[in-house]
C-alpha atoms as a PDB file:
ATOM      1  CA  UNK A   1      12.213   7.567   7.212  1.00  0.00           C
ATOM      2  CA  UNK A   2      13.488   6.584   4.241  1.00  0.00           C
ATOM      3  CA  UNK A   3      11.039   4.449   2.029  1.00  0.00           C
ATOM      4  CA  UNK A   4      11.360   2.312  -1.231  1.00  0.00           C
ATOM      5  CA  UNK A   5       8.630   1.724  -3.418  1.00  0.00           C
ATOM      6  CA  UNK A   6       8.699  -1.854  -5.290  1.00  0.00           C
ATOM      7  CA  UNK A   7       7.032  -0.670  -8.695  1.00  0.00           C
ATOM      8  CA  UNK A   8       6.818  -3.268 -11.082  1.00  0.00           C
ATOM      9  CA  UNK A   9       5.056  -6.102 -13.691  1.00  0.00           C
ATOM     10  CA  UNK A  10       3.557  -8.787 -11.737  1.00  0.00           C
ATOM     11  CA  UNK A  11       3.612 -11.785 -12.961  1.00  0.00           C
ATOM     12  CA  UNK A  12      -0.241 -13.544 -13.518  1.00  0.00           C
ATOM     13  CA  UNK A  13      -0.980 -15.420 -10.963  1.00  0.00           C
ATOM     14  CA  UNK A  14       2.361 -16.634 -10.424  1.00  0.00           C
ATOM     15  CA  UNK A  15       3.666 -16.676  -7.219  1.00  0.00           C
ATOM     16  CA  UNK A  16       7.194 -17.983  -7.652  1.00  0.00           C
ATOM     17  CA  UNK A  17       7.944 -15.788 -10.936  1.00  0.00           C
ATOM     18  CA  UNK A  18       6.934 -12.645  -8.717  1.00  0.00           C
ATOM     19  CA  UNK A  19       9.025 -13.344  -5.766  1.00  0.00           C
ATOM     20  CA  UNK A  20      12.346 -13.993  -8.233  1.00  0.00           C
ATOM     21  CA  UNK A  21      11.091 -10.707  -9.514  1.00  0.00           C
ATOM     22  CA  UNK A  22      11.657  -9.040  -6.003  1.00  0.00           C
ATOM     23  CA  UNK A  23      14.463 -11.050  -5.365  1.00  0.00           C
ATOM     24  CA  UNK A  24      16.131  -9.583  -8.376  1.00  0.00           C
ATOM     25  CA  UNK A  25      14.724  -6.046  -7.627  1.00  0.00           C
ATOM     26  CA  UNK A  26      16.747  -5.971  -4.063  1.00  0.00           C
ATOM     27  CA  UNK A  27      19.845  -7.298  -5.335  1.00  0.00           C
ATOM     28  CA  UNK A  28      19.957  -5.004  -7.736  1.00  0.00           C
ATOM     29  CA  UNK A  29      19.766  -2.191  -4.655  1.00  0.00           C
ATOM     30  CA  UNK A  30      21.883  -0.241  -2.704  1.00  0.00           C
ATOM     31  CA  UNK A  31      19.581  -1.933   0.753  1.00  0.00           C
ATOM     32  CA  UNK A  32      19.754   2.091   1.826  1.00  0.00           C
ATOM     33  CA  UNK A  33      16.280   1.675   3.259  1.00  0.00           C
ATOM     34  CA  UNK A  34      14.108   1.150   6.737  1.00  0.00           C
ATOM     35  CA  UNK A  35      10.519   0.143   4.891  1.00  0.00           C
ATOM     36  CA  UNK A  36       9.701  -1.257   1.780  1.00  0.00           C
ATOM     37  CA  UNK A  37       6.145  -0.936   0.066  1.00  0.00           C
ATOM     38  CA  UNK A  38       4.566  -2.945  -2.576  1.00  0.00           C
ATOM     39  CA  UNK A  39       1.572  -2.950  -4.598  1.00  0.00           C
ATOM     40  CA  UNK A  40      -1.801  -4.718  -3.685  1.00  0.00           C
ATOM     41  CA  UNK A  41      -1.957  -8.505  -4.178  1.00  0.00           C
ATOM     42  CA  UNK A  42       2.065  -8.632  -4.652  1.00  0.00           C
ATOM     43  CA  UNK A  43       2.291 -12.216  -5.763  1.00  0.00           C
ATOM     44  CA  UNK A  44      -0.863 -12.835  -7.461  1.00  0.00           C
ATOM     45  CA  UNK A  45      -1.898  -9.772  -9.305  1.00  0.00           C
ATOM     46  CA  UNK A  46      -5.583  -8.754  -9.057  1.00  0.00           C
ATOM     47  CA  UNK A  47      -7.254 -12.072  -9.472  1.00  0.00           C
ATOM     48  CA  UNK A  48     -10.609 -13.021  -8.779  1.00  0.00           C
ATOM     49  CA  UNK A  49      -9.595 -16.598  -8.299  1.00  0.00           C
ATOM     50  CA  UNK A  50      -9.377 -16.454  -4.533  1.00  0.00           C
ATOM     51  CA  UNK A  51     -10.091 -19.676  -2.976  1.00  0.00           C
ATOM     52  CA  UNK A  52      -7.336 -20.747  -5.322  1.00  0.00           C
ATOM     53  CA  UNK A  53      -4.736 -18.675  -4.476  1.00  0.00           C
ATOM     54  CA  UNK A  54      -5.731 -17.762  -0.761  1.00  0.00           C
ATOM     55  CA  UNK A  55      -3.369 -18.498   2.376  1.00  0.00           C
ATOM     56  CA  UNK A  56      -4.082 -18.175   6.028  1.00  0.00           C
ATOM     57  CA  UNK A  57      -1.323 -16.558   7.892  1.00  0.00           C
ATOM     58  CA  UNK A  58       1.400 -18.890   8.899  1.00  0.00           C
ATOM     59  CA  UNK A  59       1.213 -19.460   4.689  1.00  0.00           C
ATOM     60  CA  UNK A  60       3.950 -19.497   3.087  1.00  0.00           C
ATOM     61  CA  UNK A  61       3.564 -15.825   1.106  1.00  0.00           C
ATOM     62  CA  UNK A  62       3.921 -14.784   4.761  1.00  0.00           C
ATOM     63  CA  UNK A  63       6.915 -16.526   5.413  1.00  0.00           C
ATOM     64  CA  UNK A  64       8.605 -14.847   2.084  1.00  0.00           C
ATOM     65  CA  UNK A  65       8.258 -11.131   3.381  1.00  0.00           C
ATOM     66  CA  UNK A  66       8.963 -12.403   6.456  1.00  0.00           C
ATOM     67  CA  UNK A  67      12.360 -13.737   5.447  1.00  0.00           C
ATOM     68  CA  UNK A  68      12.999 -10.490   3.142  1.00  0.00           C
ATOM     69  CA  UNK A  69      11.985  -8.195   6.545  1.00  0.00           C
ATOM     70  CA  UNK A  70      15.148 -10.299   8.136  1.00  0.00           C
ATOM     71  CA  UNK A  71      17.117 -10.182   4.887  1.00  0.00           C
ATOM     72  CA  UNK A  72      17.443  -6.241   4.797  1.00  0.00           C
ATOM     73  CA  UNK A  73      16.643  -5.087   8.345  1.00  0.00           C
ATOM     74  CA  UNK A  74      13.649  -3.868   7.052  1.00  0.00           C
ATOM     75  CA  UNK A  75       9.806  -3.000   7.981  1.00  0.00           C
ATOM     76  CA  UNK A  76       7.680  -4.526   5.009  1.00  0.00           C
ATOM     77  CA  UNK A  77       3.986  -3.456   3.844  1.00  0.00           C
ATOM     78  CA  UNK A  78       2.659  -5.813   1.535  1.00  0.00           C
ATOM     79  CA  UNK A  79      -0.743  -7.321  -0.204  1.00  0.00           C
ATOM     80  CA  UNK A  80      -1.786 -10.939   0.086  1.00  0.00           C
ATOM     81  CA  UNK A  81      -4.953 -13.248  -0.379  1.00  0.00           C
ATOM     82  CA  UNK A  82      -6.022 -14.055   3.332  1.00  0.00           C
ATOM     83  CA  UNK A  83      -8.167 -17.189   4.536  1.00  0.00           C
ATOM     84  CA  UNK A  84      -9.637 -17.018   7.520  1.00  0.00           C
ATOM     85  CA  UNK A  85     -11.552 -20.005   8.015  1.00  0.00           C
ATOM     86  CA  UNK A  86     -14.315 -19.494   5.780  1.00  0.00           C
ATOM     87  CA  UNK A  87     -13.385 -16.051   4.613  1.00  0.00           C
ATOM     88  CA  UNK A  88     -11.107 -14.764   2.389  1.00  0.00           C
ATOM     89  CA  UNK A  89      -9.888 -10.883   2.025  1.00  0.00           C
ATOM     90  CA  UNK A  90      -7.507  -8.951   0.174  1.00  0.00           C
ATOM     91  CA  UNK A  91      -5.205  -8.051   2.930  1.00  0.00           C
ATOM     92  CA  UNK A  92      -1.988  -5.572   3.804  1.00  0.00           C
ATOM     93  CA  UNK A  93       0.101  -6.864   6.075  1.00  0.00           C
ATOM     94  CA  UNK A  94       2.947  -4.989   8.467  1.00  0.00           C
ATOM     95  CA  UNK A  95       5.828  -6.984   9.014  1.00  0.00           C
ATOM     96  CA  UNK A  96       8.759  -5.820  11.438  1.00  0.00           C
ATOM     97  CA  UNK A  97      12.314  -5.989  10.964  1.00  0.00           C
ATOM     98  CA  UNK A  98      12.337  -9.070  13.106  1.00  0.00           C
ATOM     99  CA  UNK A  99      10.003 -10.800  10.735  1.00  0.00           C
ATOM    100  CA  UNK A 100       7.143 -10.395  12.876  1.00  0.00           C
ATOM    101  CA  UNK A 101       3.746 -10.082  11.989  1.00  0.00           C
ATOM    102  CA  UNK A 102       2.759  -6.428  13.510  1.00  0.00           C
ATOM    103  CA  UNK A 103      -0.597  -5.586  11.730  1.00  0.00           C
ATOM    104  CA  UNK A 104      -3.324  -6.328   9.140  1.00  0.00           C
ATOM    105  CA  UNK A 105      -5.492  -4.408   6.545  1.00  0.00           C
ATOM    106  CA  UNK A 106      -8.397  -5.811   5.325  1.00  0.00           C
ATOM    107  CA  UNK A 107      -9.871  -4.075   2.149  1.00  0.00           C
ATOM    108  CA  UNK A 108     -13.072  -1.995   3.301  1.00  0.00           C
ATOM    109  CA  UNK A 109     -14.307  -1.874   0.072  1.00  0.00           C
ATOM    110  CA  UNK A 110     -13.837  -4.669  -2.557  1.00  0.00           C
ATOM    111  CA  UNK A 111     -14.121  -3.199  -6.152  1.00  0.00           C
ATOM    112  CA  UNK A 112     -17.468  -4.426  -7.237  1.00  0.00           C
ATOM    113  CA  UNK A 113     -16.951  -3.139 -11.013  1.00  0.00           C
ATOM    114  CA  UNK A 114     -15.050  -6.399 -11.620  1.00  0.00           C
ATOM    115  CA  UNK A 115     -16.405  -8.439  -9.548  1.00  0.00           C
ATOM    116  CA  UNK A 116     -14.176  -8.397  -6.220  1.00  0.00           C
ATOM    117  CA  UNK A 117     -17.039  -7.638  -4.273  1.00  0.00           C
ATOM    118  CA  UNK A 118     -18.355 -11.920  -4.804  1.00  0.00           C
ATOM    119  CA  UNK A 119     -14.832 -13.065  -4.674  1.00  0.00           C
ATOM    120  CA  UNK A 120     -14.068 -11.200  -1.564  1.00  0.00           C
ATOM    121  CA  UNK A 121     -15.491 -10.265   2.054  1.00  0.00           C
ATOM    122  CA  UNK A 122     -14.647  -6.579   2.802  1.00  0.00           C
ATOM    123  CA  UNK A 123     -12.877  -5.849   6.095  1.00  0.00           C
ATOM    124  CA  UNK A 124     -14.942  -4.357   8.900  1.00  0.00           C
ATOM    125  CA  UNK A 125     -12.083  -1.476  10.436  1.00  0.00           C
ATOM    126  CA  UNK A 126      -8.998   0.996   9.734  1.00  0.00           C
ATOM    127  CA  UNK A 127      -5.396   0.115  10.932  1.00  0.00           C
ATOM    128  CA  UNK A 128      -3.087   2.063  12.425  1.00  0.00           C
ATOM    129  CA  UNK A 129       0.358   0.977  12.659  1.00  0.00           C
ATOM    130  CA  UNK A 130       3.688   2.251  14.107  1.00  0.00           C
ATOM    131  CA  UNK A 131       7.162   2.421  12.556  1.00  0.00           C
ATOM    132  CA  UNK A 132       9.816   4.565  14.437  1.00  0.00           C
ATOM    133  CA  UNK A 133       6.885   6.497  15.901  1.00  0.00           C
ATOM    134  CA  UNK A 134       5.055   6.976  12.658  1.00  0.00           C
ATOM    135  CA  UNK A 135       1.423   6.745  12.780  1.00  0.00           C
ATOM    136  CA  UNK A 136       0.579   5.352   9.646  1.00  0.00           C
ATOM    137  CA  UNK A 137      -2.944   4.758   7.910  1.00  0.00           C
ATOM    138  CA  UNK A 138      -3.351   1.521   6.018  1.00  0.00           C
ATOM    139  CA  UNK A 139      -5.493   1.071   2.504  1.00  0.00           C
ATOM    140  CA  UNK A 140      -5.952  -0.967  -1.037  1.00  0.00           C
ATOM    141  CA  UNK A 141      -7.051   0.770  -4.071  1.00  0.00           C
ATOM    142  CA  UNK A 142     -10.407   1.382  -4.729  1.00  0.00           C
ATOM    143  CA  UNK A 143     -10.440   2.455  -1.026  1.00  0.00           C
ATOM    144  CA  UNK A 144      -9.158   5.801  -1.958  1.00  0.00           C
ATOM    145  CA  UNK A 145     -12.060   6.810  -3.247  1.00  0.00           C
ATOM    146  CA  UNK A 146     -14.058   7.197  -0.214  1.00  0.00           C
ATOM    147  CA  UNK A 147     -12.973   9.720   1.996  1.00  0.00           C
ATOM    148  CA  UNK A 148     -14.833   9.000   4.930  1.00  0.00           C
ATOM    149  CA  UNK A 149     -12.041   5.984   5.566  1.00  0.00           C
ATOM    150  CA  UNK A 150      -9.301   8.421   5.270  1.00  0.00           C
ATOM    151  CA  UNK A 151     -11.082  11.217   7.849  1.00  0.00           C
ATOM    152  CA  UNK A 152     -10.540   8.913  10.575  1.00  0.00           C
ATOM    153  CA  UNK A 153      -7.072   8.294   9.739  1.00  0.00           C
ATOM    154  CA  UNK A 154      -6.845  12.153  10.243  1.00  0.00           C
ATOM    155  CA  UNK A 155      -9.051  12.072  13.508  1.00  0.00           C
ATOM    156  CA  UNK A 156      -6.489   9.938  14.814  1.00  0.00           C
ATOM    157  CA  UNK A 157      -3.588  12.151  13.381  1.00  0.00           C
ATOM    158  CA  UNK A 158      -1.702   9.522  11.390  1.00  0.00           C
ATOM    159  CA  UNK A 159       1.924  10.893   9.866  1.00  0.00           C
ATOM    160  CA  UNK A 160       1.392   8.825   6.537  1.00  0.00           C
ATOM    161  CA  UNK A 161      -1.575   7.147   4.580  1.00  0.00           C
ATOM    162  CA  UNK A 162      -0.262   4.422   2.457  1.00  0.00           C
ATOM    163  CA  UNK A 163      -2.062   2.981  -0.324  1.00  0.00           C
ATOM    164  CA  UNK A 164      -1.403   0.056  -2.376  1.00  0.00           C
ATOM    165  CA  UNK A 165      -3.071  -0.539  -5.516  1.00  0.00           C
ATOM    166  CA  UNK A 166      -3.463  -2.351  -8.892  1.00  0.00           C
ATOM    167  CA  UNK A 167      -4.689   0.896 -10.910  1.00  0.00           C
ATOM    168  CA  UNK A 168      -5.403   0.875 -14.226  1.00  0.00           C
ATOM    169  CA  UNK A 169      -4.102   3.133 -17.137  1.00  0.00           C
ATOM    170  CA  UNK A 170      -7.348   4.065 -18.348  1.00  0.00           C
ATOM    171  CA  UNK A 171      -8.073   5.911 -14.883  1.00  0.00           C
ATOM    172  CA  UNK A 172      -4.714   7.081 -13.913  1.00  0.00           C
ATOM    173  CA  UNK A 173      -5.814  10.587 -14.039  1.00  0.00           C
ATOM    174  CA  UNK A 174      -8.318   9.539 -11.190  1.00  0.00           C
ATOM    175  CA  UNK A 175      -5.351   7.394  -9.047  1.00  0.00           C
ATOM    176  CA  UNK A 176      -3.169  10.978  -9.102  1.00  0.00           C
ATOM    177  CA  UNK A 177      -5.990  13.481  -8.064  1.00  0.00           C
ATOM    178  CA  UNK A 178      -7.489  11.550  -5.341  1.00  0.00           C
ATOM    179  CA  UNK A 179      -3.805  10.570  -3.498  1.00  0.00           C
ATOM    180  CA  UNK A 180      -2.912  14.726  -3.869  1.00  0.00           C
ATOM    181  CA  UNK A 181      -6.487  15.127  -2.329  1.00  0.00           C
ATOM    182  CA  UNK A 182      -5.979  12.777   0.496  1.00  0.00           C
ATOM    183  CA  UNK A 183      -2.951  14.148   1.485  1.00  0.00           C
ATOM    184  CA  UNK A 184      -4.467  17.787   1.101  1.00  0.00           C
ATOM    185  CA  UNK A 185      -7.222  16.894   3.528  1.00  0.00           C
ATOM    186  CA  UNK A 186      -5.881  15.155   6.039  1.00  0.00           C
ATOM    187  CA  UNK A 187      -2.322  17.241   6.386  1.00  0.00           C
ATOM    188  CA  UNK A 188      -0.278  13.880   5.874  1.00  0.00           C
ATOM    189  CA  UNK A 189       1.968  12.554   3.434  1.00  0.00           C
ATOM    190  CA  UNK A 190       0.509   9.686   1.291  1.00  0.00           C
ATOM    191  CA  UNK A 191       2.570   7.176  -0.745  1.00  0.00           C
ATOM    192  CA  UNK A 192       0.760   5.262  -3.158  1.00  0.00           C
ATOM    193  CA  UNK A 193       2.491   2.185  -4.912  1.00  0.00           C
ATOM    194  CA  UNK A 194       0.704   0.883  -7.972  1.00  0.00           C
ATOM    195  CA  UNK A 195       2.123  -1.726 -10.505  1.00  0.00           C
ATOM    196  CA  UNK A 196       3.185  -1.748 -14.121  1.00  0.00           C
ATOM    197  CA  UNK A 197       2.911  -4.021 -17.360  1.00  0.00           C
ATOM    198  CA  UNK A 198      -0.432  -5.974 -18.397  1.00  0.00           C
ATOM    199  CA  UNK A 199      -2.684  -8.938 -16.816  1.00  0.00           C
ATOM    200  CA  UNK A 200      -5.749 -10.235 -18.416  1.00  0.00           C
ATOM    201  CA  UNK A 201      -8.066  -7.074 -18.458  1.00  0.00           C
ATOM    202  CA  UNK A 202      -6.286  -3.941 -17.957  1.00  0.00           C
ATOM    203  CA  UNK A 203      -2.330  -1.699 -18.940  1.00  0.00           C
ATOM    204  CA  UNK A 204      -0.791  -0.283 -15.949  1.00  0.00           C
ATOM    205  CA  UNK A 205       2.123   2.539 -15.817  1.00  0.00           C
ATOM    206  CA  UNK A 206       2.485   2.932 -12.564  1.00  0.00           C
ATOM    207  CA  UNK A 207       2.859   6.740 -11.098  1.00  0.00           C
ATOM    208  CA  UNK A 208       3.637   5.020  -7.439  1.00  0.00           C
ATOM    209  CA  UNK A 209       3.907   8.405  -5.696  1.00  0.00           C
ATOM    210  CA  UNK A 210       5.057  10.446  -2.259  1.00  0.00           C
ATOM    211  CA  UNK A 211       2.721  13.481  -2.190  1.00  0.00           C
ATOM    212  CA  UNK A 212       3.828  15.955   1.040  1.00  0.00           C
ATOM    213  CA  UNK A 213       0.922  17.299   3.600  1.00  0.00           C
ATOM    214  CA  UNK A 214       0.334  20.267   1.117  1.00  0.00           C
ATOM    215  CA  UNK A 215      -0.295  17.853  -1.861  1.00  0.00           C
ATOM    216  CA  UNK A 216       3.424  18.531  -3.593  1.00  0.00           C
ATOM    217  CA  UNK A 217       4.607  15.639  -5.195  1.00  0.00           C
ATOM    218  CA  UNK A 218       7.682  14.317  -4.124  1.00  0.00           C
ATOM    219  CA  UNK A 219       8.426  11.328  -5.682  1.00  0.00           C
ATOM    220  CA  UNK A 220       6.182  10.038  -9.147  1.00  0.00           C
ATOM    221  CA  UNK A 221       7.357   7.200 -10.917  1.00  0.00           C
ATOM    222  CA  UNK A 222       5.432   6.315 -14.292  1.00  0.00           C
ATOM    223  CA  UNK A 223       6.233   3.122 -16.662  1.00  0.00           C
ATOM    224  CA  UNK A 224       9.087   1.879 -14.512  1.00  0.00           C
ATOM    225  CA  UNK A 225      10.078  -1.446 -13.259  1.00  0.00           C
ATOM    226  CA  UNK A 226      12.311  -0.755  -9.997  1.00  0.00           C
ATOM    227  CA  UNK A 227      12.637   0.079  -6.284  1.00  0.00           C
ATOM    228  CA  UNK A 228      12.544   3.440  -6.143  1.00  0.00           C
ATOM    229  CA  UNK A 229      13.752   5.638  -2.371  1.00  0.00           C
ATOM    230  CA  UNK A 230      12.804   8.455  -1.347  1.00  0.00           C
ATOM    231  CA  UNK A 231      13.628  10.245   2.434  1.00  0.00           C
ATOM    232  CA  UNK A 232      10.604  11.191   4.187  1.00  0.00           C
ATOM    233  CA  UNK A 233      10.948  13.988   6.916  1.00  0.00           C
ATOM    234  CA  UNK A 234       8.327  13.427   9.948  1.00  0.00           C
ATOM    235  CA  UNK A 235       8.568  16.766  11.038  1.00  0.00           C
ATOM    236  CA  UNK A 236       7.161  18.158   8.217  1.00  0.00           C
ATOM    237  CA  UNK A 237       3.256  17.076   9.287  1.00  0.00           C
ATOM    238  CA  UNK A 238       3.550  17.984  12.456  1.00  0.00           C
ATOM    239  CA  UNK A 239       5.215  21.656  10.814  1.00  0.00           C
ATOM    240  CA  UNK A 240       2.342  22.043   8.496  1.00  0.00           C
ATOM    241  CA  UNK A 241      -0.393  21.251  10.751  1.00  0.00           C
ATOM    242  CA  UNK A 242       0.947  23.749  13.581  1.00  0.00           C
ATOM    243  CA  UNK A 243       0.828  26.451  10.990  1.00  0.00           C
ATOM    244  CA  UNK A 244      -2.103  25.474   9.694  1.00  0.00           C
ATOM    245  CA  UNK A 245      -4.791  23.776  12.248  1.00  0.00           C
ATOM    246  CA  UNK A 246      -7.007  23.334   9.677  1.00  0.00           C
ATOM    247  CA  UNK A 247      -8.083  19.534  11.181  1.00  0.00           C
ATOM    248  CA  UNK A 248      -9.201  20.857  14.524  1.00  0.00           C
ATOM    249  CA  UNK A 249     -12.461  21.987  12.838  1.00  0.00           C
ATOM    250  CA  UNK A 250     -12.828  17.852  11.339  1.00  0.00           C
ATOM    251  CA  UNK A 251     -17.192  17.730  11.930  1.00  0.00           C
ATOM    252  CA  UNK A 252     -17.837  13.990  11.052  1.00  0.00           C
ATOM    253  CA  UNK A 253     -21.801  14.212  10.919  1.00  0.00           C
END
């Protein structure tokens, strides 16, 4: 499968600046791609003003990925503000080539250093969801720091975790170790797309990554506004966990 990763400077709070932003990204590309990935909260950056910028589904953040799914023939995973009735989340969703809604993430845990946690409900399951018979394991940010979520990814033997994030400079370190670890683990390839530039509170530079089942970085990209491909062989986790089993002996006490 080959995958882009849409690295870049979101604009603050600005939801028309960042979709000319990804507008002018994909021009700019050679369209050589079957899913495109971008980093949490794509149009808003990591706000805490959610009843502001919060949309229920048929919204029209929605309808923009959908048209770009339609655009390029292409599956889309991307972050947006969710209201659901009362409730809001910071949500992934999985839109087909068709421009079809096919799945939703909802943030398991909401980063309660600055504040997300008031501004925020925190989703209640994991997600699963199938491109071209890829199994893969949906998560935001600060999520990546509890394995636990990611086990049952591997219980369920998903073919890629995918994390999208708005990760700060000062902890990058943290952001590169813990995506190598999660693919180590659970015998999967994880991408992780983060964003670049500045908002109110914190520098970002990026390293959006592909780490392979053994924890071998394919693809890093640091301080880099771009889409960025990379060709993912499937065979490769089901290869490296025939050799070695190493998740049949998973004990979740």
């Amino acid at each position: 499968m080959k995958i882009g990763l849409i690295q870049y400077d979101q604009a603050w709070e600005s939801k028309k600046k960042n979709q000319r932003k990804i507008e002018t990204l994909l021009e700019k590309s050679n369209k050589d791609f079957s899913l495109l990935i971008f980093p949490e909260m794509t149009l808003t950056g990591f706000t805490m003003k959610s009843h502001e910028f919060a949309e229920d589904l048929n919204g029209p953040s929605r309808d923009f990925f959908c048209n770009l799914s339609v655009k390029y023939n292409t599956e889309i995973l991307a972050g947006m503000i969710e209201k659901d009735n009362d409730d809001i989340f910071n949500s992934m969703l999985h839109i087909n080539k068709s421009g079809e809604l096919v799945s939703k993430y909802r943030k398991i845990h909401p980063f309660s250093f600055s504040g997300e946690d008031k501004n925020y409900r925190k989703g209640n399951k994991t997600i699963i969801t199938n491109i071209d018979n890829w199994k893969i394991g949906l998560s935001i940010c600060y999520d990546l720091r509890f394995p636990e979520l990611f086990r049952q990814y591997a219980k369920q033997r998903v073919d890629l975790i995918v994390t999208i994030a708005n990760w700060p400079t000062s902890r990058i370190s943290h952001w590169r170790t813990l995506l190598k670890a999660r693919a180590i683990e659970n015998q999967c390839f994880v991408t992780g797309v983060n964003r670049v530039g500045t908002d109110l509170s914190n520098d970002y530079n990026g390293f959006s990554s592909i780490i392979n089942p053994l924890g071998e970085e394919l693809l890093v990209i640091e301080n880099q506004e771009g889409l960025f491909l990379y060709d993912v062989p499937l065979k490769e986790t089901a290869e490296i966990r025939e050799k070695l089993p190493f998740l049949n002996d998973i004990t979740l006490i």
